[in-house]
PDB file of N, CA and C in Angstrom:
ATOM      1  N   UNK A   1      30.791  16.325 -16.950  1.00  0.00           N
ATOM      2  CA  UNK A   1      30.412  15.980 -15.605  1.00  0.00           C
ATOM      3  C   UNK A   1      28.884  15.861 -15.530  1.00  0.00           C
ATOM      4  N   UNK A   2      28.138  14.567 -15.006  1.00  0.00           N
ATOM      5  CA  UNK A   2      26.795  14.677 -14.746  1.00  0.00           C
ATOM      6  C   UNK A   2      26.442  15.710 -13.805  1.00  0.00           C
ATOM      7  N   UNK A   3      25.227  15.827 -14.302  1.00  0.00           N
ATOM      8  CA  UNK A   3      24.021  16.515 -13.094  1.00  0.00           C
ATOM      9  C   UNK A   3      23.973  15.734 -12.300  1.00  0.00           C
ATOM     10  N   UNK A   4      23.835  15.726 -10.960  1.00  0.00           N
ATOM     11  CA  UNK A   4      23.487  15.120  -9.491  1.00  0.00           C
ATOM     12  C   UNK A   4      21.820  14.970  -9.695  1.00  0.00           C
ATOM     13  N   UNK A   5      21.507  15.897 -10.335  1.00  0.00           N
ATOM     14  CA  UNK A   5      19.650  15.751  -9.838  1.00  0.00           C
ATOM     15  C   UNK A   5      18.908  14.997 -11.534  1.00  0.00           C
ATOM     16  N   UNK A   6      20.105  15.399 -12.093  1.00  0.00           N
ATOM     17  CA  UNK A   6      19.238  14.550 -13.640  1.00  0.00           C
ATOM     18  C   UNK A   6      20.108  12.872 -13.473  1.00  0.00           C
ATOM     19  N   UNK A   7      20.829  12.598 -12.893  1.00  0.00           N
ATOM     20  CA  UNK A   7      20.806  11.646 -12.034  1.00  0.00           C
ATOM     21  C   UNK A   7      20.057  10.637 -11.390  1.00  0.00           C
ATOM     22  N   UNK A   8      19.929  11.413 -10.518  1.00  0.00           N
ATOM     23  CA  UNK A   8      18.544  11.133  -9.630  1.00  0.00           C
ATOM     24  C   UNK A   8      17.587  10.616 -10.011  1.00  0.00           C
ATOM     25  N   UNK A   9      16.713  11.758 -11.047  1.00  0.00           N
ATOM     26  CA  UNK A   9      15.978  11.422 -11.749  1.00  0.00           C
ATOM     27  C   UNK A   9      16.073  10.001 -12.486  1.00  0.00           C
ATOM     28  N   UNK A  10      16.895   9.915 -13.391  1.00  0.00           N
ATOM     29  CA  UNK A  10      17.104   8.770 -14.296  1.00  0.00           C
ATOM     30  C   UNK A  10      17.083   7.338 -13.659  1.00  0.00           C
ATOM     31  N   UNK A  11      17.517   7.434 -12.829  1.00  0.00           N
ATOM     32  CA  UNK A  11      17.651   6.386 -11.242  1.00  0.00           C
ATOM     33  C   UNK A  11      16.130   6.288 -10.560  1.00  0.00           C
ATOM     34  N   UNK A  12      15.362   7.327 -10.446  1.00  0.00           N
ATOM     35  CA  UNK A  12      14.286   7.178 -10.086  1.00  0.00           C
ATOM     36  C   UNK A  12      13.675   5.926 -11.450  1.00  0.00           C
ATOM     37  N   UNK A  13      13.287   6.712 -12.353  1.00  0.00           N
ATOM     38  CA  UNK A  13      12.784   6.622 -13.296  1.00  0.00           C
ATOM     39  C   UNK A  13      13.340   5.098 -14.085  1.00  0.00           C
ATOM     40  N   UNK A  14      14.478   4.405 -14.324  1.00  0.00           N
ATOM     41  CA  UNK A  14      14.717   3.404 -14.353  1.00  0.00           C
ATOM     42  C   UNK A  14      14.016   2.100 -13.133  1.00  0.00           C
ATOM     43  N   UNK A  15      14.189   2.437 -12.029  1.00  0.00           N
ATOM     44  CA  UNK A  15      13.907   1.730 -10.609  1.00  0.00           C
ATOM     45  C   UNK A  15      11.441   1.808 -10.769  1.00  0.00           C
ATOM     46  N   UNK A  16      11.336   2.825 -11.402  1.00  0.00           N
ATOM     47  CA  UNK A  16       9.933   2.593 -11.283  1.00  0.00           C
ATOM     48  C   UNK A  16       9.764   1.091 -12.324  1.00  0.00           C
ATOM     49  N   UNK A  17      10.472   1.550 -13.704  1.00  0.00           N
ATOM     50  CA  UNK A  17      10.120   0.774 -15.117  1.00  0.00           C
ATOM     51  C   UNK A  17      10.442  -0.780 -14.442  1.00  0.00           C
ATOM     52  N   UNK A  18      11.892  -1.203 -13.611  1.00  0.00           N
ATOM     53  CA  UNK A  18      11.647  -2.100 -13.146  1.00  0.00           C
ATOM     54  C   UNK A  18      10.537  -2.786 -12.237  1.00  0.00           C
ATOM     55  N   UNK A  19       9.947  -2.196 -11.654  1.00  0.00           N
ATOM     56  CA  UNK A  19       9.115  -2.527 -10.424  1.00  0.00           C
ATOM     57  C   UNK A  19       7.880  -2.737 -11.241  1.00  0.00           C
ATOM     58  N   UNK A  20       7.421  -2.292 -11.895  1.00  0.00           N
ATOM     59  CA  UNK A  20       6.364  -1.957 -13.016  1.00  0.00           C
ATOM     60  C   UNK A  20       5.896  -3.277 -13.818  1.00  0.00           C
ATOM     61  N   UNK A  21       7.368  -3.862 -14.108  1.00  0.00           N
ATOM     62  CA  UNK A  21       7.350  -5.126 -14.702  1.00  0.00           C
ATOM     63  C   UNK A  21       6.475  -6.329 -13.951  1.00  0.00           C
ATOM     64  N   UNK A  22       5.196  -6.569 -15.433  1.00  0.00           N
ATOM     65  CA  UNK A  22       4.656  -7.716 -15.244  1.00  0.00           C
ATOM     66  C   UNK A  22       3.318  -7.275 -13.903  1.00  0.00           C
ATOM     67  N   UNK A  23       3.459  -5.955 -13.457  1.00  0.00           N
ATOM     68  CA  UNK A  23       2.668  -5.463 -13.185  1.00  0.00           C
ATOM     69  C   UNK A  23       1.118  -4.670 -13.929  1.00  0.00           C
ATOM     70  N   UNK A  24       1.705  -4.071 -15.276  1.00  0.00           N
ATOM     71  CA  UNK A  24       0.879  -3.521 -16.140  1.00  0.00           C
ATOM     72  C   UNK A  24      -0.293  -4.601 -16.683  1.00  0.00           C
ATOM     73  N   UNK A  25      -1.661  -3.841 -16.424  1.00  0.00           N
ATOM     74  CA  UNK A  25      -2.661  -4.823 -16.832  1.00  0.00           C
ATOM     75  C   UNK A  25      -3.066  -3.872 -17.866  1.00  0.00           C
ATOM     76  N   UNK A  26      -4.110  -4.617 -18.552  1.00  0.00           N
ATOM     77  CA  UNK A  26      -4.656  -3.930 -20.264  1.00  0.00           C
ATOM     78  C   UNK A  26      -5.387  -2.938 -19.798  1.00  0.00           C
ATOM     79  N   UNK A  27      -5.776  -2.646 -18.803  1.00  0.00           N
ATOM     80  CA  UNK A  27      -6.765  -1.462 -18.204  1.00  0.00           C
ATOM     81  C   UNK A  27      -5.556  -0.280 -18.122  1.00  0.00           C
ATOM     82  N   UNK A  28      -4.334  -0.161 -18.121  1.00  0.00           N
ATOM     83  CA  UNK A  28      -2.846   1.104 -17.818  1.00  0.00           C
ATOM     84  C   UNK A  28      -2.988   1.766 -19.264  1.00  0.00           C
ATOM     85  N   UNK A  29      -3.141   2.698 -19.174  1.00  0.00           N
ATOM     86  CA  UNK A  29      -2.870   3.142 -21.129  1.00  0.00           C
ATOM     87  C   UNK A  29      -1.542   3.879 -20.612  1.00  0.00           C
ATOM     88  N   UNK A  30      -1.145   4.319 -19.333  1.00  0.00           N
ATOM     89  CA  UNK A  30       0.414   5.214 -19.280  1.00  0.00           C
ATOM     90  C   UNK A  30       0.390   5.461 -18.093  1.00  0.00           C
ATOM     91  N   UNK A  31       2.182   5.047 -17.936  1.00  0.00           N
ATOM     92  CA  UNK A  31       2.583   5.497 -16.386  1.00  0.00           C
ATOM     93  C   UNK A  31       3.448   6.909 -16.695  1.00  0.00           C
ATOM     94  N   UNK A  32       3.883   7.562 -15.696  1.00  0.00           N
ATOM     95  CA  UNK A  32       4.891   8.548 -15.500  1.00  0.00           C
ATOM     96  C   UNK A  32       5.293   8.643 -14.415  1.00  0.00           C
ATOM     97  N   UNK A  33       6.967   8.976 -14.135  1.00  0.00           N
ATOM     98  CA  UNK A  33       7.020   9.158 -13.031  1.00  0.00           C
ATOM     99  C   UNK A  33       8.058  10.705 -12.770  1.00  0.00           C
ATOM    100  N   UNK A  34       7.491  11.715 -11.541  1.00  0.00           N
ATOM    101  CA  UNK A  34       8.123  13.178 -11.490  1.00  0.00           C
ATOM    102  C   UNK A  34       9.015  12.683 -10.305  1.00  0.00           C
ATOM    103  N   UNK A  35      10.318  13.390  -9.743  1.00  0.00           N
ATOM    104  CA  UNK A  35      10.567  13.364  -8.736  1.00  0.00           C
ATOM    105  C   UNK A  35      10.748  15.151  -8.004  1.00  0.00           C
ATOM    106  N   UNK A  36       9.825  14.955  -6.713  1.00  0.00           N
ATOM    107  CA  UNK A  36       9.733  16.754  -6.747  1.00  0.00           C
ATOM    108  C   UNK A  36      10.471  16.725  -4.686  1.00  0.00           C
ATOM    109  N   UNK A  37      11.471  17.097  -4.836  1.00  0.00           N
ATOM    110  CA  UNK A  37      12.467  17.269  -3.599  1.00  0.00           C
ATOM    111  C   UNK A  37      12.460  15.547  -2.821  1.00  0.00           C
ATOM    112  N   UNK A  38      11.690  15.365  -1.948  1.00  0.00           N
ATOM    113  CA  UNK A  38      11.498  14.095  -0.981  1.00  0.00           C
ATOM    114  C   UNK A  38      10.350  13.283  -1.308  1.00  0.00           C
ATOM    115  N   UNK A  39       9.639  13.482  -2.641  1.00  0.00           N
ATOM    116  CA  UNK A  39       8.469  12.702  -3.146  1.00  0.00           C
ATOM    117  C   UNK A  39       9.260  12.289  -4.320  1.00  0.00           C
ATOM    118  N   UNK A  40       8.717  11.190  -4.745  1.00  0.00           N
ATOM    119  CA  UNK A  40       8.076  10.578  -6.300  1.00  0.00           C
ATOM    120  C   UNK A  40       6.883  10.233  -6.082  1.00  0.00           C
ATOM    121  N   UNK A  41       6.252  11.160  -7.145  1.00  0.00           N
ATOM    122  CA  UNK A  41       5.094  10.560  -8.048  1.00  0.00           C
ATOM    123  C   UNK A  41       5.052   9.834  -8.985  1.00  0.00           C
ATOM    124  N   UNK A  42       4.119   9.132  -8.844  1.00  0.00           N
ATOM    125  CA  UNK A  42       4.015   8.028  -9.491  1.00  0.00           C
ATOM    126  C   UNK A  42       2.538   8.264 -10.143  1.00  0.00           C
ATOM    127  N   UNK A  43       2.308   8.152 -11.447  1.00  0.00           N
ATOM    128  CA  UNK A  43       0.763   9.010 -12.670  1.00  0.00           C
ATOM    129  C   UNK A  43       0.802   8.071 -13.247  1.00  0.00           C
ATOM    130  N   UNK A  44      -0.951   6.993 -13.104  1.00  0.00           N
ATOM    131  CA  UNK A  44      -1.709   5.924 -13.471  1.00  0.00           C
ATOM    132  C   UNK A  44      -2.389   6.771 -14.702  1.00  0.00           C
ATOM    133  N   UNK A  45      -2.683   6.715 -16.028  1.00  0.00           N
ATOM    134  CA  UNK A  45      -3.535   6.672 -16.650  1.00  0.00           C
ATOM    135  C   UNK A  45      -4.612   5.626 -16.600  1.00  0.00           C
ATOM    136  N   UNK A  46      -5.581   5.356 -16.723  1.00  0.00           N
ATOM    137  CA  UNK A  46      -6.186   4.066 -16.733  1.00  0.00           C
ATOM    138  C   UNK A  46      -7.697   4.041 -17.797  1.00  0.00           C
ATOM    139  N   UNK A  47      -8.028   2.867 -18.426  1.00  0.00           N
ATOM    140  CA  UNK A  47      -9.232   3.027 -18.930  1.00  0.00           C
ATOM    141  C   UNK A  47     -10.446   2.755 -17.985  1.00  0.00           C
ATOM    142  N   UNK A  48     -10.148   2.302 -16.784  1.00  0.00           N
ATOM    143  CA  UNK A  48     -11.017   2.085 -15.956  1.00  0.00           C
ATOM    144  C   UNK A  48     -10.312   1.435 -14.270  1.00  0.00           C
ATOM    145  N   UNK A  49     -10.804   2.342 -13.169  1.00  0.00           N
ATOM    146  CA  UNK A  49     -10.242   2.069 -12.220  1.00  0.00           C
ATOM    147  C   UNK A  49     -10.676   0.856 -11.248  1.00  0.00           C
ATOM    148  N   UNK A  50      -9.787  -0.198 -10.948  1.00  0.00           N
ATOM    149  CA  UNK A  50     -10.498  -1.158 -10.533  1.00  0.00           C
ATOM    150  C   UNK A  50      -9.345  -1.224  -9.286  1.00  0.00           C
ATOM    151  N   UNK A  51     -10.119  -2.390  -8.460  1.00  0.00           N
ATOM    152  CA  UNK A  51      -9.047  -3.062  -7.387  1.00  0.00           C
ATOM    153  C   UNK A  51      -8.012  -3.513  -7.736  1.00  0.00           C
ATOM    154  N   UNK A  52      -7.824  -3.952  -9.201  1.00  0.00           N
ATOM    155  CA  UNK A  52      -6.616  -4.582  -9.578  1.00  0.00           C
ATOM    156  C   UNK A  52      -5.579  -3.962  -9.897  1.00  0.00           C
ATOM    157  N   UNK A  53      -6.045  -2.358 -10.318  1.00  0.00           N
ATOM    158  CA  UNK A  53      -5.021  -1.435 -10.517  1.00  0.00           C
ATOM    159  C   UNK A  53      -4.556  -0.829  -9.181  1.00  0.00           C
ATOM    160  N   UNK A  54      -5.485  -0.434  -8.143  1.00  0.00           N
ATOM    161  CA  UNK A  54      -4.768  -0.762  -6.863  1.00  0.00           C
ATOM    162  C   UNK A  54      -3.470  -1.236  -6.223  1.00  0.00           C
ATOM    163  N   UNK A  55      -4.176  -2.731  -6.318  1.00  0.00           N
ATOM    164  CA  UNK A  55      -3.208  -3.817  -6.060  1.00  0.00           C
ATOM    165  C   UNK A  55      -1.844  -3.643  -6.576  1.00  0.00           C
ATOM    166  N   UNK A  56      -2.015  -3.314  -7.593  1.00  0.00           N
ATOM    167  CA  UNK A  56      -0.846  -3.549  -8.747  1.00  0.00           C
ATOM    168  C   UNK A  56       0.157  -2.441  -8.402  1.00  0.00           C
ATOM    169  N   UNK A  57      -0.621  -1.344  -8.080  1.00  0.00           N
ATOM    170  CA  UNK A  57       0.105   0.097  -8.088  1.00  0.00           C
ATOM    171  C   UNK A  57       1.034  -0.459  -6.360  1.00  0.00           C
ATOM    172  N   UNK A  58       0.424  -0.817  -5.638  1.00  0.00           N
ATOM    173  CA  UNK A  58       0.596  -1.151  -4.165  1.00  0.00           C
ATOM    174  C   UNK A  58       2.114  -2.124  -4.180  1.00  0.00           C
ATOM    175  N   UNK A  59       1.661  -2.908  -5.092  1.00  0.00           N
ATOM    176  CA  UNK A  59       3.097  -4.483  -5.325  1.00  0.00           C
ATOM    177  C   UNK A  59       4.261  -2.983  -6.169  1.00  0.00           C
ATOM    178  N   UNK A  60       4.112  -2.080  -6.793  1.00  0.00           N
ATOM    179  CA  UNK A  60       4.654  -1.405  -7.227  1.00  0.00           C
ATOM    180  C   UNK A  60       5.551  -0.702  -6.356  1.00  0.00           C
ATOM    181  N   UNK A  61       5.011   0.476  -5.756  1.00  0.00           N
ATOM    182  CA  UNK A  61       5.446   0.966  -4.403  1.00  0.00           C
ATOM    183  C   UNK A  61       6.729   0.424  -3.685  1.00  0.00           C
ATOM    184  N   UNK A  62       5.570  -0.922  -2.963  1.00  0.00           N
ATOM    185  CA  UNK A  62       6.616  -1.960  -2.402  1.00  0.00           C
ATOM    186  C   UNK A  62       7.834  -2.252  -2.903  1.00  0.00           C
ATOM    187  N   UNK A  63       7.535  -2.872  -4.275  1.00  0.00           N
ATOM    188  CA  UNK A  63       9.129  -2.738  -5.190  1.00  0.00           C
ATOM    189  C   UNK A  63       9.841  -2.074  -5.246  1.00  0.00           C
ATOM    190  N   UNK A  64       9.388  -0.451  -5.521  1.00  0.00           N
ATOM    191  CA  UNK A  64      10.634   0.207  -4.805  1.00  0.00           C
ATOM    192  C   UNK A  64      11.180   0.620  -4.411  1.00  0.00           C
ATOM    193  N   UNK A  65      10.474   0.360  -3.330  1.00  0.00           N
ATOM    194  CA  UNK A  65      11.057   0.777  -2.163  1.00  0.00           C
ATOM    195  C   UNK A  65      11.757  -0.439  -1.645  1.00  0.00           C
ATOM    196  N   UNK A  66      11.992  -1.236  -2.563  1.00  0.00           N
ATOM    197  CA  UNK A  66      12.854  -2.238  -2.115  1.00  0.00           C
ATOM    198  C   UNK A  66      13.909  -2.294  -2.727  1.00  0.00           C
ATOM    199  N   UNK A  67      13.923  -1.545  -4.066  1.00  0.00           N
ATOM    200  CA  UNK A  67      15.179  -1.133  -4.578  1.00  0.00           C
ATOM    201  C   UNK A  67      15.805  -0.306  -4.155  1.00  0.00           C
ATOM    202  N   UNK A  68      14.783   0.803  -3.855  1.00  0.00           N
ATOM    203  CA  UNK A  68      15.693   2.321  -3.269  1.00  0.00           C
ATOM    204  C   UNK A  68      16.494   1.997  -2.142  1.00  0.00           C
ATOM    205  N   UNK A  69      15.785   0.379  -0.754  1.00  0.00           N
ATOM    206  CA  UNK A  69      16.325   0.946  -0.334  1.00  0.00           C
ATOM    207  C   UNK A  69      17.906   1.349   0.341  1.00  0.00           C
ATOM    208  N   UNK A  70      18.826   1.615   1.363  1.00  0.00           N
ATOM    209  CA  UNK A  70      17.885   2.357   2.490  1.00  0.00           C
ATOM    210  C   UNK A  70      16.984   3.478   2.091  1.00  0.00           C
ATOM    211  N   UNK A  71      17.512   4.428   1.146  1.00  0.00           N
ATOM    212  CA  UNK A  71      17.248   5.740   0.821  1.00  0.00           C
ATOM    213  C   UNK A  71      16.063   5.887   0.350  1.00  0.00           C
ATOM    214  N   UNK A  72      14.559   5.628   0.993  1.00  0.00           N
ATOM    215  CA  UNK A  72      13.247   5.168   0.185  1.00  0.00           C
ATOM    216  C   UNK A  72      12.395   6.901   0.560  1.00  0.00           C
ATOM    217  N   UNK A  73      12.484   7.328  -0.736  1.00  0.00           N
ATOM    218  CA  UNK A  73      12.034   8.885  -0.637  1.00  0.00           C
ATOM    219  C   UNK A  73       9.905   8.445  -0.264  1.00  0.00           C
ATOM    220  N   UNK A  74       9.652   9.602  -0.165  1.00  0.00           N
ATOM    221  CA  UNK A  74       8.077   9.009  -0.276  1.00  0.00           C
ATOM    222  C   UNK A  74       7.677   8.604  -1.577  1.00  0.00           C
ATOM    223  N   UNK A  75       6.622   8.085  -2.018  1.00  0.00           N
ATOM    224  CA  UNK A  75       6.136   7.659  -3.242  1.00  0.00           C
ATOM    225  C   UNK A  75       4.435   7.266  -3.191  1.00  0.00           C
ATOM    226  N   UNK A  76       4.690   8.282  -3.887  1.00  0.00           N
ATOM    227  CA  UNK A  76       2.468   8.828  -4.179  1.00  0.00           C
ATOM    228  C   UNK A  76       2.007   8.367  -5.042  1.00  0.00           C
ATOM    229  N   UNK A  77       1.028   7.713  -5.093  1.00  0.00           N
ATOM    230  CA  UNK A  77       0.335   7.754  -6.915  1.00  0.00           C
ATOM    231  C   UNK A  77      -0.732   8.192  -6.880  1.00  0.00           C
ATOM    232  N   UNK A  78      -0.830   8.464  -7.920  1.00  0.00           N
ATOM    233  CA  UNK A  78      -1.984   9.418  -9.014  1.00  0.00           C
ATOM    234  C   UNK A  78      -2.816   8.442  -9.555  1.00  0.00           C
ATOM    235  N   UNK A  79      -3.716   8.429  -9.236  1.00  0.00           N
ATOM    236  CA  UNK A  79      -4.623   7.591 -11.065  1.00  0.00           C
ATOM    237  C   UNK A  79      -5.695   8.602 -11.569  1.00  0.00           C
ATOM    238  N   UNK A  80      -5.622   8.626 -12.814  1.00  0.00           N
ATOM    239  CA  UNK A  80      -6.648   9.202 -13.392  1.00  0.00           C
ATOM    240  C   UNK A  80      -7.178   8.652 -14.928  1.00  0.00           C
ATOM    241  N   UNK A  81      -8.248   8.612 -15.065  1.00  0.00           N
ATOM    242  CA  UNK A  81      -9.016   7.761 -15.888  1.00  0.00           C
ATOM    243  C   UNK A  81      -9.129   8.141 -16.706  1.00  0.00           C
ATOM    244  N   UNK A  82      -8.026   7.694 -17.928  1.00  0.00           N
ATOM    245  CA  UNK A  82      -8.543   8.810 -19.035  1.00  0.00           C
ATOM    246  C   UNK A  82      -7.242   8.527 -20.156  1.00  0.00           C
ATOM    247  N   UNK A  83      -6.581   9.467 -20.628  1.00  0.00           N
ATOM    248  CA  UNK A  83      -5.179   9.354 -21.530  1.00  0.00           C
ATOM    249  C   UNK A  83      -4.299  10.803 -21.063  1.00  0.00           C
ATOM    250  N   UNK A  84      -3.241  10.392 -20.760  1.00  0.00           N
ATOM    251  CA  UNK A  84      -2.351  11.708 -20.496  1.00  0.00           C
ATOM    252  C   UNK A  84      -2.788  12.827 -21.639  1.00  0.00           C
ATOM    253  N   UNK A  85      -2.913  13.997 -21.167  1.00  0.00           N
ATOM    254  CA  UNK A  85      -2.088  14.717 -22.090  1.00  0.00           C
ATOM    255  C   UNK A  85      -1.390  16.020 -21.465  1.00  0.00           C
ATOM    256  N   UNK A  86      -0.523  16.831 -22.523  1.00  0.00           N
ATOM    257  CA  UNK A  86       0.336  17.533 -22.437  1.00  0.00           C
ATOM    258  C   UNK A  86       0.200  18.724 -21.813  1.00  0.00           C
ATOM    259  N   UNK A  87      -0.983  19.140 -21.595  1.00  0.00           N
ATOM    260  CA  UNK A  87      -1.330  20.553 -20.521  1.00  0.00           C
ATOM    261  C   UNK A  87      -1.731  19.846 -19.009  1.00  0.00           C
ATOM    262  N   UNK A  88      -1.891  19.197 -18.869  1.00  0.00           N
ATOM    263  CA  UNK A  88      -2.189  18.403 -17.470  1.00  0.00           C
ATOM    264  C   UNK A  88      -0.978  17.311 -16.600  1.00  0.00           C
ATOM    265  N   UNK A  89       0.160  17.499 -17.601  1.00  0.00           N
ATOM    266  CA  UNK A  89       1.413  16.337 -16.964  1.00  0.00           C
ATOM    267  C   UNK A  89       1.965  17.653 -16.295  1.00  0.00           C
ATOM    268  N   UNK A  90       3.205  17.483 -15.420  1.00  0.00           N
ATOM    269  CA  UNK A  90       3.510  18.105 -14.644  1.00  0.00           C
ATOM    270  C   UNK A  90       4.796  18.393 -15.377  1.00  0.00           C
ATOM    271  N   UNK A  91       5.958  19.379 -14.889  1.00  0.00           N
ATOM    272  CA  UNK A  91       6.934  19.956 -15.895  1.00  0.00           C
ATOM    273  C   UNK A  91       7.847  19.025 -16.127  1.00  0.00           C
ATOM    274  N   UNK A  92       8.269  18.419 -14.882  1.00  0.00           N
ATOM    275  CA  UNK A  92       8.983  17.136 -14.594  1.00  0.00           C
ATOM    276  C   UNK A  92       9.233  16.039 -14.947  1.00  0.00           C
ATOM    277  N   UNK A  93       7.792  15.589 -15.466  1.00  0.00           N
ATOM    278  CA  UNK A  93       6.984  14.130 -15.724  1.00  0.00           C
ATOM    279  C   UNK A  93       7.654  13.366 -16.819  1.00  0.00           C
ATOM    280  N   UNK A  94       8.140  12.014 -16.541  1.00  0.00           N
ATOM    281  CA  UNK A  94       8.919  11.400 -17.554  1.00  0.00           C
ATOM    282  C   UNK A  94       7.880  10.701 -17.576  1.00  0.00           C
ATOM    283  N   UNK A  95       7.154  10.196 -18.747  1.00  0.00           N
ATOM    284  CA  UNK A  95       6.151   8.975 -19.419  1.00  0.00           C
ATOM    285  C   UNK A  95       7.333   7.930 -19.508  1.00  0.00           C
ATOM    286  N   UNK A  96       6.898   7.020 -18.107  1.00  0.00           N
ATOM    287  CA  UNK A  96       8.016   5.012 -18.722  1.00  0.00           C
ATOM    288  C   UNK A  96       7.228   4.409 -19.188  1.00  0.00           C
ATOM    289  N   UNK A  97       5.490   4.386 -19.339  1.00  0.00           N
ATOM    290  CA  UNK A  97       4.826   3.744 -20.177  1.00  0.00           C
ATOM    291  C   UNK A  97       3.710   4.218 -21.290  1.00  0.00           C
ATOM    292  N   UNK A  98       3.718   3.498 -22.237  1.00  0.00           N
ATOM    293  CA  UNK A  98       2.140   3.945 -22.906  1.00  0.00           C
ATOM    294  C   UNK A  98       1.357   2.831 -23.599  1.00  0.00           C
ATOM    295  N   UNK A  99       0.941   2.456 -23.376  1.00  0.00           N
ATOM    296  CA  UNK A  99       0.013   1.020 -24.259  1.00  0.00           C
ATOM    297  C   UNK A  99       0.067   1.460 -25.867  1.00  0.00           C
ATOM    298  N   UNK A 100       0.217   0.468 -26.300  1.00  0.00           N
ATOM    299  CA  UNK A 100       0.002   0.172 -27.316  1.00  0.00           C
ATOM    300  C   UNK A 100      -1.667   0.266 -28.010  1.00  0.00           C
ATOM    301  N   UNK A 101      -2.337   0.998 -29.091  1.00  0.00           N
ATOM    302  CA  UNK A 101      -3.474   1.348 -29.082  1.00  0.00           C
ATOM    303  C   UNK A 101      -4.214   0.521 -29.815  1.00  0.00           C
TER     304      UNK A 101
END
């Protein structure tokens, strides 16, 4: 029998990777996404923060919350400038992307 909430998750987390698509510019080194009760987060790595990653993150959002909906939980993003790593991701945090180096 599935989990209801690892579920969820996987459903979250599939529905970002779509929305994502054709969105990622060469400036993303990694996305992730947590889901924590009535939020998803949504975690920009970036080599440099511009308007375009903005934008991009924004057409993101929108997406899916156009998949989710009706059921469109909130959805936050993070950016931070730099490369994930493993003492600073959250317990939750599924990595759907990582650039290629």
């Amino acid at each position: 029998m599935a989990d209801p909430e690892l579920e969820c998750v996987n459903d979250i987390a599939l529905t970002a990777v779509q929305a994502l698509l054709g969105l990622i510019s060469s400036d993303v080194v990694a996305v992730a996404v947590s889901v924590e009760e009535e939020r998803v987060l949504l975690s920009f790595w970036v080599r440099r923060h511009t308007a375009e990653i903005d934008e991009d993150i924004a057409d993101a959002i929108a997406d899916m919350e156009a998949f989710l909906h009706p059921e469109i939980p909130a959805i936050e993003p993070r950016v931070t400038v730099g490369v994930p790593e493993a003492a600073t991701m959250q317990p939750h945090e599924r990595l759907v992307y990582w650039a290629k180096s």
